[in-house]
N, C-alpha and C. Protein backbone atom coordinates (compact mmCIF):
# COMPACT_ATOMS: atom_id res chain seq x y z
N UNK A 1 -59.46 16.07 -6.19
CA UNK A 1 -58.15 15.52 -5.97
C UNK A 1 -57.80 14.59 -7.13
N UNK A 2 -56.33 14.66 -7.69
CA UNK A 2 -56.41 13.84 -8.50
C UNK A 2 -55.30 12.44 -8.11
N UNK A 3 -55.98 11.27 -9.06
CA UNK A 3 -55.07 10.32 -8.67
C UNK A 3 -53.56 9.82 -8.88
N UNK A 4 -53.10 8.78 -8.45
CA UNK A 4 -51.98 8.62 -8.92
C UNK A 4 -51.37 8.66 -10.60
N UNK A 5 -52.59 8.07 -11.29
CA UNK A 5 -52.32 8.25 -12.84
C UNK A 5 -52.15 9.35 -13.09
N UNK A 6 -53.49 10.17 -12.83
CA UNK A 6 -53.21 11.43 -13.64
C UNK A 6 -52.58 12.91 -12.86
N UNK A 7 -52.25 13.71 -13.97
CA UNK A 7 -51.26 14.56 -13.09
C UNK A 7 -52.74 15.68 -12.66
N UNK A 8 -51.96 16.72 -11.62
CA UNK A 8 -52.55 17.28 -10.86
C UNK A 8 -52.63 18.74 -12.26
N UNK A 9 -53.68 19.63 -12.45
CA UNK A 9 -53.81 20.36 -12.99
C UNK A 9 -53.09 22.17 -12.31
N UNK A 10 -52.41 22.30 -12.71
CA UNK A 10 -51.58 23.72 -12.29
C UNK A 10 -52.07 24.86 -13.35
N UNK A 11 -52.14 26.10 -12.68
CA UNK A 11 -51.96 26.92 -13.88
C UNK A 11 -50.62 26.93 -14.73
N UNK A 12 -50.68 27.99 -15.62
CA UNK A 12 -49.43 28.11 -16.34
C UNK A 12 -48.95 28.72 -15.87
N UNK A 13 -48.89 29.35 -14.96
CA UNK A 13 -47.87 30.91 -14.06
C UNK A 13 -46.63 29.90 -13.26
N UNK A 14 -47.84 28.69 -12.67
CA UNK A 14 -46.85 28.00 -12.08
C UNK A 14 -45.56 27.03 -12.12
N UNK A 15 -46.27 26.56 -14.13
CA UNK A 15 -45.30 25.82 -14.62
C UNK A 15 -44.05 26.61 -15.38
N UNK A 16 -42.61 25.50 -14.81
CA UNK A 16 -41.59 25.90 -15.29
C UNK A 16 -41.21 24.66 -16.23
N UNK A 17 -40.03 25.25 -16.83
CA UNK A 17 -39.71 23.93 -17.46
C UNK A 17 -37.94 23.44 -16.84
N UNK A 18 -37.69 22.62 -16.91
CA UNK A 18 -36.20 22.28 -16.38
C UNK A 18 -35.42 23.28 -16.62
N UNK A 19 -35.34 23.32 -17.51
CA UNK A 19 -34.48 24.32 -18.47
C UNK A 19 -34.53 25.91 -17.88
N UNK A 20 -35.43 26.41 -17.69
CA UNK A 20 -35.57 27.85 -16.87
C UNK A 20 -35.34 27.21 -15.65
N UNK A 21 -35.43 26.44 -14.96
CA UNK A 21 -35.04 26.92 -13.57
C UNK A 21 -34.19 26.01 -13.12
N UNK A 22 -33.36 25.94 -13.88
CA UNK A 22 -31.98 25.56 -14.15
C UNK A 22 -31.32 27.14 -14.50
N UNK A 23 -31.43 27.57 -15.38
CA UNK A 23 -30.98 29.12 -15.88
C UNK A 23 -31.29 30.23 -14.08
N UNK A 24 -32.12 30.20 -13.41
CA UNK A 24 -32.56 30.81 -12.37
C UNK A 24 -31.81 30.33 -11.29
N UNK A 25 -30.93 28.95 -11.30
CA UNK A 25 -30.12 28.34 -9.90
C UNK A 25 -31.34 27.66 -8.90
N UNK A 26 -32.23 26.98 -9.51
CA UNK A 26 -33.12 26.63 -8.24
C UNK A 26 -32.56 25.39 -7.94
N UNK A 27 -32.08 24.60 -8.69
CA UNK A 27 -31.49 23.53 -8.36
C UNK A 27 -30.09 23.40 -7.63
N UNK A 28 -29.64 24.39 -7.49
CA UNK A 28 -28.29 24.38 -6.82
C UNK A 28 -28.53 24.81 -5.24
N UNK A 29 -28.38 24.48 -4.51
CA UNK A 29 -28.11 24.78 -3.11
C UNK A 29 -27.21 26.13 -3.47
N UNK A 30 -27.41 27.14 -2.30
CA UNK A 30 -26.59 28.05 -1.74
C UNK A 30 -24.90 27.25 -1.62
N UNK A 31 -24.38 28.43 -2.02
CA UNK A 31 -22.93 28.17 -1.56
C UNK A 31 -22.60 28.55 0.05
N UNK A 32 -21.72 27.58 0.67
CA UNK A 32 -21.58 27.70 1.80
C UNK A 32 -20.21 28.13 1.55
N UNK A 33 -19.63 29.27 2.58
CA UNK A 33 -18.06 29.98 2.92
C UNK A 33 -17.55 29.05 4.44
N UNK A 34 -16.61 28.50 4.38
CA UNK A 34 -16.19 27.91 5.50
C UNK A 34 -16.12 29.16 6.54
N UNK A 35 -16.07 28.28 7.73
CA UNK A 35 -15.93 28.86 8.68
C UNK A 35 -14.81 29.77 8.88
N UNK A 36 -14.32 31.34 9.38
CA UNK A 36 -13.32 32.09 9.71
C UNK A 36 -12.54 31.35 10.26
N UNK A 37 -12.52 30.55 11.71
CA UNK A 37 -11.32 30.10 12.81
C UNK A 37 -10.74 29.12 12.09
N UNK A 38 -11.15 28.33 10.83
CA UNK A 38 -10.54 27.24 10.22
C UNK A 38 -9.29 27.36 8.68
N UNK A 39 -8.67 27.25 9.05
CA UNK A 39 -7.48 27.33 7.61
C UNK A 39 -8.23 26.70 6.40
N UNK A 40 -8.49 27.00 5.74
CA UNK A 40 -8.63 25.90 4.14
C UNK A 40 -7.55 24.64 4.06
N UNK A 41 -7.53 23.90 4.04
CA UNK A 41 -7.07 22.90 3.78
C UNK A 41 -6.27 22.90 2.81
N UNK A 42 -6.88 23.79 1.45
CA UNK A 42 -5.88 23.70 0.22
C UNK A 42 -4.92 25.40 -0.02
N UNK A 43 -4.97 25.72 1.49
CA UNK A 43 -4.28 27.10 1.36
C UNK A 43 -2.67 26.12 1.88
N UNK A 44 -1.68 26.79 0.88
CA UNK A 44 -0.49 26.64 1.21
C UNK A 44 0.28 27.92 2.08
N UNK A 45 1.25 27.34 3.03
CA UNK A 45 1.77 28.45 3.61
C UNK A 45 3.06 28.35 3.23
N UNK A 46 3.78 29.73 3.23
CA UNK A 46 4.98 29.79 1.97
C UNK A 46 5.96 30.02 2.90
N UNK A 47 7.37 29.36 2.70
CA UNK A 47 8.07 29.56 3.77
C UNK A 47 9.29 31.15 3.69
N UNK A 48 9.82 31.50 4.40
CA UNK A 48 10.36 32.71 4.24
C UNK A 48 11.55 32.62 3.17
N UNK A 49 12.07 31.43 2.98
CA UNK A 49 13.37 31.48 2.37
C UNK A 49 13.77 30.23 2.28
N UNK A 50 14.41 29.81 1.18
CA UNK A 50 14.20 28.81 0.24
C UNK A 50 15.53 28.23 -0.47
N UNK A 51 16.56 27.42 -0.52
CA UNK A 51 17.45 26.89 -1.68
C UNK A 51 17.20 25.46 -2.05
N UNK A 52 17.46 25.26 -3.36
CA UNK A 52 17.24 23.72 -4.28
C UNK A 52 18.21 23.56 -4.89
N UNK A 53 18.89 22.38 -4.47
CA UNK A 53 19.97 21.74 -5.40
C UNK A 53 19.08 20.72 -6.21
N UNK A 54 19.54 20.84 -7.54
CA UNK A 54 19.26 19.53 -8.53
C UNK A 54 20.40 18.88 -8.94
N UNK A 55 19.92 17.64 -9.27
CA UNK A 55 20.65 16.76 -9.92
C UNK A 55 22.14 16.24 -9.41
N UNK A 56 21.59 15.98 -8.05
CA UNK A 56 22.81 16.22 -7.10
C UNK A 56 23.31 14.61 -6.67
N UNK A 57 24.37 14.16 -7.09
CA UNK A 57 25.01 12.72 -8.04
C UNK A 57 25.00 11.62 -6.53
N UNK A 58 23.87 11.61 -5.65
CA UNK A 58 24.04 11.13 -4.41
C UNK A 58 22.54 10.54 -4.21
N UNK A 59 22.40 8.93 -3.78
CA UNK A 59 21.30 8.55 -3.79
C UNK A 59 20.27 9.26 -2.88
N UNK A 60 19.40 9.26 -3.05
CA UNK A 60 17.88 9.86 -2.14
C UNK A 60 17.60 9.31 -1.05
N UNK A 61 18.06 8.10 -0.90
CA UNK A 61 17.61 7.23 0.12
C UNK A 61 18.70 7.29 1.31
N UNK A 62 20.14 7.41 0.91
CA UNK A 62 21.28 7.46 1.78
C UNK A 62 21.01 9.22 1.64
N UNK A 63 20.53 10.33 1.29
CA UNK A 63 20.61 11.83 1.60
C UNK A 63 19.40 11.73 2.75
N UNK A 64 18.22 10.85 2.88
CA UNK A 64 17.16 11.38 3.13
C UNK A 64 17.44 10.86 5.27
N UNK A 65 18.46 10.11 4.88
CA UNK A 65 19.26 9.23 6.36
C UNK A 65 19.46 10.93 6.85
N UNK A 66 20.31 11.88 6.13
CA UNK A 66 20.73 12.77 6.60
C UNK A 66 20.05 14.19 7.27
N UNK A 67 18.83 14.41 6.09
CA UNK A 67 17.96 15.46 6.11
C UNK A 67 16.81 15.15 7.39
N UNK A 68 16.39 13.95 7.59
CA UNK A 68 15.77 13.76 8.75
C UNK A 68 16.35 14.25 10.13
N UNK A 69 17.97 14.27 10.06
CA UNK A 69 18.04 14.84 11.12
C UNK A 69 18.36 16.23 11.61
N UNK A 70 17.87 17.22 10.68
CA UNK A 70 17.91 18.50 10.73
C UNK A 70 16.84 18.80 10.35
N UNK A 71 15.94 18.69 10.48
CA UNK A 71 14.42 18.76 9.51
C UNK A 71 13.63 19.06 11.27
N UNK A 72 13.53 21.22 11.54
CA UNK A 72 12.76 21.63 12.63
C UNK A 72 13.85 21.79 13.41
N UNK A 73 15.08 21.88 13.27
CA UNK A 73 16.32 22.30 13.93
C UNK A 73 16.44 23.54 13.64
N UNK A 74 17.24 24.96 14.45
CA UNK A 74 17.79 25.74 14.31
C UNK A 74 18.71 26.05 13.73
N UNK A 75 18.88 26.73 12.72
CA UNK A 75 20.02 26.50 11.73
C UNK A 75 21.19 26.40 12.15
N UNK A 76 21.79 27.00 13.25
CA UNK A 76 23.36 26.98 13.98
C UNK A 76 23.17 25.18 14.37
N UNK A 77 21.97 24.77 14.61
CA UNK A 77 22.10 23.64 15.46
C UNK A 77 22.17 22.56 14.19
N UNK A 78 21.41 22.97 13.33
CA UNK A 78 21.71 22.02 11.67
C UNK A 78 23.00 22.08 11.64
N UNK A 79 23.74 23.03 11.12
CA UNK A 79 25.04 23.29 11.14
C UNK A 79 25.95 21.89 11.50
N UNK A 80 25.92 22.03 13.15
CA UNK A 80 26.71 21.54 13.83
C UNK A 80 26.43 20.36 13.59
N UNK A 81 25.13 19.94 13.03
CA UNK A 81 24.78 18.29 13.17
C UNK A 81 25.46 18.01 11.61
N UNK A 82 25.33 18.75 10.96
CA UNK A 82 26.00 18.42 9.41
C UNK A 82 27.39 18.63 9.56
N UNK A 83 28.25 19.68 10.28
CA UNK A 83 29.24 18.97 10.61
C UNK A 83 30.26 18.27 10.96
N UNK A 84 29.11 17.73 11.83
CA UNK A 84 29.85 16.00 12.63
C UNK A 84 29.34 15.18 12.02
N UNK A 85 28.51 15.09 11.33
CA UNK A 85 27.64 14.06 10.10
C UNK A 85 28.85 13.36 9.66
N UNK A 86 29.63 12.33 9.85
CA UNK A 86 30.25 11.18 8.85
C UNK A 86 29.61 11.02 7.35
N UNK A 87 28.94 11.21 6.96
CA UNK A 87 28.44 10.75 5.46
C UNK A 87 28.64 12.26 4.69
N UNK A 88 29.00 11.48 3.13
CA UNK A 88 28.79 12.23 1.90
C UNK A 88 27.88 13.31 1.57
N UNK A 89 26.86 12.52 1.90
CA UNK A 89 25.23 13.78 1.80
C UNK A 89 25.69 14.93 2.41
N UNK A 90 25.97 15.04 4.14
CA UNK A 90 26.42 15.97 4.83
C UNK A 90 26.80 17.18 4.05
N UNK A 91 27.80 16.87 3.29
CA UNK A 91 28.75 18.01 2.67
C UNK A 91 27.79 18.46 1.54
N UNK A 92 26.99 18.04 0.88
CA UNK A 92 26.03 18.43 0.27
C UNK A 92 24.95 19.73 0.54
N UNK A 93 24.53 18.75 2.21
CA UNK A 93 22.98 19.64 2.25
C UNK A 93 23.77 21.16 3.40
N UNK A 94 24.93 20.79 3.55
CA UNK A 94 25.77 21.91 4.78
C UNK A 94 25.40 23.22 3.38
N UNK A 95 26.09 22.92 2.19
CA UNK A 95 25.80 23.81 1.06
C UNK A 95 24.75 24.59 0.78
N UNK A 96 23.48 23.64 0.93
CA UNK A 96 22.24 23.77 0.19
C UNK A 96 22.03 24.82 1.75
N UNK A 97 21.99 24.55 2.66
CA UNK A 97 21.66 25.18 4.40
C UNK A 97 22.14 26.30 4.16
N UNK A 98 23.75 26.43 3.75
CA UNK A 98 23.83 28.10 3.94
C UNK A 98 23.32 28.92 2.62
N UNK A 99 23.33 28.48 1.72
CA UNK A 99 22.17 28.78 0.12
C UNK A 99 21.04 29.18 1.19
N UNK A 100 20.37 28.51 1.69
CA UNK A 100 18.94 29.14 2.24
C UNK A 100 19.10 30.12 2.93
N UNK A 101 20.13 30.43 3.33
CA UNK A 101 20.20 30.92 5.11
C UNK A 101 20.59 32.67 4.04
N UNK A 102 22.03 32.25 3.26
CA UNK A 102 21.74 33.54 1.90
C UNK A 102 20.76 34.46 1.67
N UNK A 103 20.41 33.28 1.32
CA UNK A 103 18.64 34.07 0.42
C UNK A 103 17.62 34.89 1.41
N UNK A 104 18.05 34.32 2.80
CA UNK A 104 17.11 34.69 3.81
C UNK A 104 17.45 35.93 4.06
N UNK A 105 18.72 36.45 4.23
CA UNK A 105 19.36 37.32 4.69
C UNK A 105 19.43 38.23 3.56
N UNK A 106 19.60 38.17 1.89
CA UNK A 106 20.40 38.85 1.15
C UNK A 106 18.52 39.03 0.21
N UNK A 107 17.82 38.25 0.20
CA UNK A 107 16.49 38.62 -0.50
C UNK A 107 15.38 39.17 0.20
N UNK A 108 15.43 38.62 1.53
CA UNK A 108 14.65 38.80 2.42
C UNK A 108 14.06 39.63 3.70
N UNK A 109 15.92 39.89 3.84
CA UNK A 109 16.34 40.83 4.89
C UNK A 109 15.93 40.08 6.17
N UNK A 110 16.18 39.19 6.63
CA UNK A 110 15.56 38.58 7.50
C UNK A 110 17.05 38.06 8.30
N UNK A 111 16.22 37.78 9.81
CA UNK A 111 17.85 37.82 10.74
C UNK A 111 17.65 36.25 11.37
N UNK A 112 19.50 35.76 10.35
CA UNK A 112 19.83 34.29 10.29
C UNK A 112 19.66 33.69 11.59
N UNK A 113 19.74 34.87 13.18
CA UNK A 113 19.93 34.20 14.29
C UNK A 113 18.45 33.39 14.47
N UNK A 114 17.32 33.54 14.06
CA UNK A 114 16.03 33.46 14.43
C UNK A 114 15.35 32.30 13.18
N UNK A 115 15.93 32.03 12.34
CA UNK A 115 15.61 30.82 11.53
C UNK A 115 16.39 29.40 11.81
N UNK A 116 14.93 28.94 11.37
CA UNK A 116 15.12 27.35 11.88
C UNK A 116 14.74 26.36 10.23
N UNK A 117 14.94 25.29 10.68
CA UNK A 117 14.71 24.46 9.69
C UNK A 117 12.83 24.12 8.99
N UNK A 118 12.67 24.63 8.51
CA UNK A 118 10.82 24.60 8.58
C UNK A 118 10.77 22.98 7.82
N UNK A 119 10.98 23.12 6.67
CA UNK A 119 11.07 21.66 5.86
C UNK A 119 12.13 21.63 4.94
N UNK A 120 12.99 20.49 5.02
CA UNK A 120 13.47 19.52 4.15
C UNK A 120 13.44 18.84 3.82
N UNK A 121 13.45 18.35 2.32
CA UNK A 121 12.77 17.24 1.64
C UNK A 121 14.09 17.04 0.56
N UNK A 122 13.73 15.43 0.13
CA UNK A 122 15.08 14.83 -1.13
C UNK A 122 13.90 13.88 -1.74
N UNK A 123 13.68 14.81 -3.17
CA UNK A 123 13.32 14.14 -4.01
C UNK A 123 14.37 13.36 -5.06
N UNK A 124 13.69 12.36 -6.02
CA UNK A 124 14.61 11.58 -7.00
C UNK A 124 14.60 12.12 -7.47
N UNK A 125 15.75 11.94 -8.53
CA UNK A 125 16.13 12.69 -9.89
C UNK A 125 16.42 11.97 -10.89
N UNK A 126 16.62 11.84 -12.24
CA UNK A 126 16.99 11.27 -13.19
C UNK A 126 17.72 9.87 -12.92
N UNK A 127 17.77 8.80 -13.06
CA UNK A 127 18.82 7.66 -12.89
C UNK A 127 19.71 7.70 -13.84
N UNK A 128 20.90 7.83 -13.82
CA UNK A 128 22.24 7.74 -14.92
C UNK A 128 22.55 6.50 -14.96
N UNK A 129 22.07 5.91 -16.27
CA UNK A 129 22.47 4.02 -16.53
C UNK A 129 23.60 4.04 -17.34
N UNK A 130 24.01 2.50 -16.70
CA UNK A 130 25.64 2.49 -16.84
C UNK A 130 25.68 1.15 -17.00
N UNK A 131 26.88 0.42 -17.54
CA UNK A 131 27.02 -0.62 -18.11
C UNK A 131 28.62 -1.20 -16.76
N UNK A 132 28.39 -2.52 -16.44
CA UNK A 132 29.21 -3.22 -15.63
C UNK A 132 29.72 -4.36 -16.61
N UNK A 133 30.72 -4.92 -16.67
CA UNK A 133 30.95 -6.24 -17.29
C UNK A 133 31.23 -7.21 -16.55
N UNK A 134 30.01 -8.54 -16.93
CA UNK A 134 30.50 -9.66 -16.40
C UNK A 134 31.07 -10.90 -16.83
N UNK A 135 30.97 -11.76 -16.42
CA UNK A 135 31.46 -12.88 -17.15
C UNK A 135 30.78 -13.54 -18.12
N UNK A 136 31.21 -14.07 -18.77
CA UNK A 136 31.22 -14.97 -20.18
C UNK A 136 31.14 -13.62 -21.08
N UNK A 137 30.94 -12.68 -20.34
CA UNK A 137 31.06 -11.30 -22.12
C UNK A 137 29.74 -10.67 -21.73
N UNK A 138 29.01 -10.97 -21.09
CA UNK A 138 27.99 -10.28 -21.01
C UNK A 138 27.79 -8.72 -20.02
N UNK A 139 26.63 -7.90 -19.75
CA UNK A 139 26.72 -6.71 -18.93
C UNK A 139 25.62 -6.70 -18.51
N UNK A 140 26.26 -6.17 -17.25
CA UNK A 140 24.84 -5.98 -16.70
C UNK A 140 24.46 -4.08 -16.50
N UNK A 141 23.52 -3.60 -16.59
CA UNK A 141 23.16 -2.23 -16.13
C UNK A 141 23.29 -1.85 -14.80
N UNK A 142 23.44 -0.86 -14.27
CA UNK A 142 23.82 0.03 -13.56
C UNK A 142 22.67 1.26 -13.63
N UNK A 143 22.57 1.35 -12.20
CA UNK A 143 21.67 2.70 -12.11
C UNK A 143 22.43 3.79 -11.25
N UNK A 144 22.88 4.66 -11.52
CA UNK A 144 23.86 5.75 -10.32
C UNK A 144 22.23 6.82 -10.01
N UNK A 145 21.87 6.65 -9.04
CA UNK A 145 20.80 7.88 -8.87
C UNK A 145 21.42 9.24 -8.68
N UNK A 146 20.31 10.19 -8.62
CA UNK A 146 20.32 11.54 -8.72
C UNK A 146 19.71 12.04 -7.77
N UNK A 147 19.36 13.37 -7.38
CA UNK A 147 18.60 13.48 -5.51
C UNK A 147 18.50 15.31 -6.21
N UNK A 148 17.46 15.46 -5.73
CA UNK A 148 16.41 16.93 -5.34
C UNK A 148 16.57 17.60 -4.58
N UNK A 149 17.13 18.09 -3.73
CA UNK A 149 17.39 18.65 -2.56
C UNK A 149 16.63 19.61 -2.02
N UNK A 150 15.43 19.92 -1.10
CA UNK A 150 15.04 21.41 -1.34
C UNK A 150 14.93 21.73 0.62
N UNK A 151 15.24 23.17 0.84
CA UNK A 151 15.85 23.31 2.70
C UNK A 151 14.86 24.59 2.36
N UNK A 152 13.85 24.84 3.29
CA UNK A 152 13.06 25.75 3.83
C UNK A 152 13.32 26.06 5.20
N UNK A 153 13.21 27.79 5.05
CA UNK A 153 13.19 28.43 6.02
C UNK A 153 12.72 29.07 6.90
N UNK A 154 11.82 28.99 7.82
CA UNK A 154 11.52 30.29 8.71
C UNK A 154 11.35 30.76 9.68
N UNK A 155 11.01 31.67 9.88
CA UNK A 155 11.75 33.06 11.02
C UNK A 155 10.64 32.54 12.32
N UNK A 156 11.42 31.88 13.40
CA UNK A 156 10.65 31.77 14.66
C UNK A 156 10.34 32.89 15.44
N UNK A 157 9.13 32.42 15.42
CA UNK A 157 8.28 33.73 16.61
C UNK A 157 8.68 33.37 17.77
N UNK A 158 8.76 34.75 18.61
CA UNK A 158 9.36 34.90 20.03
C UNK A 158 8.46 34.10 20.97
N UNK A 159 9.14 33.47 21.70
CA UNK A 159 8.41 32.69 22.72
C UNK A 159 8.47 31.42 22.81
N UNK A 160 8.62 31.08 21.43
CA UNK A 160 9.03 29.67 20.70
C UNK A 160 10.10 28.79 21.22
């Protein structure tokens, strides 16, 4: 038996060096495949039908008041909520809604009675700076924001 100092004597059949069995995968664990019943996490699911307004001259924050409340609505029922909607945005995303509802129907072939609102989202866009004048001669800047618009669509399954 040998001691802690010295090393234990092996043949040469048995010695490897890092380097080969590194090249052979001994150091790597098996790859594991997730489980079948579980989605991947980084799988995206794509919605049936799709319109994006850019650069659309209306803040994000007063559009996003609007899109929350059609966001998993039925499109006739979006509709009606956009409009009785009092605000600006309204007349905006009523646009961008039937753009999707289009595409659904005219790319897709898909039937408008059975789509609903899947996701809507209002990203920022560019800030357009602008000059105000104040007193003694001086100015102050101005930011007019910009808004992203994007209305997803899709086709509810029966039963729903």
């Amino acid at each position: 038996m040998a001691s802690k100092d010295q090393p234990e004597n092996k043949p040469a059949a048995a010695k490897k060096s890092a380097a080969a069995a590194k090249k052979e995968g001994g150091d790597k664990p098996p790859a594991r495949k997730a489980p079948a019943t579980k989605p991947d996490k980084g799988v995206k699911v794509k919605p049936d039908a799709r319109a994006i307004a850019k650069y659309v001259r209306t803040a994000p924050r007063k559009m996003r008041l609007v899109v929350d409340a059609i966001r998993g609505r039925s499109v006739e029922d979006a509709r009606n909520i956009l409009n009785f909607t009092p605000k600006r945005a309204a007349r905006t995303l009523v646009k961008v809604l039937n753009s999707a509802v289009a595409n659904a129907e005219n790319n897709h072939e898909l039937d408008p009675d059975r789509l609903f609102v899947w996701r809507a989202f209002v990203d920022q866009g560019p800030a357009v700076k602008r000059f105000i004048p104040r007193a003694r001669g001086r100015a102050s800047g101005v930011k007019k924001y910009t808004s992203h618009v994007t209305i997803e669509l899709k086709v509810r399954e029966e039963g729903r």
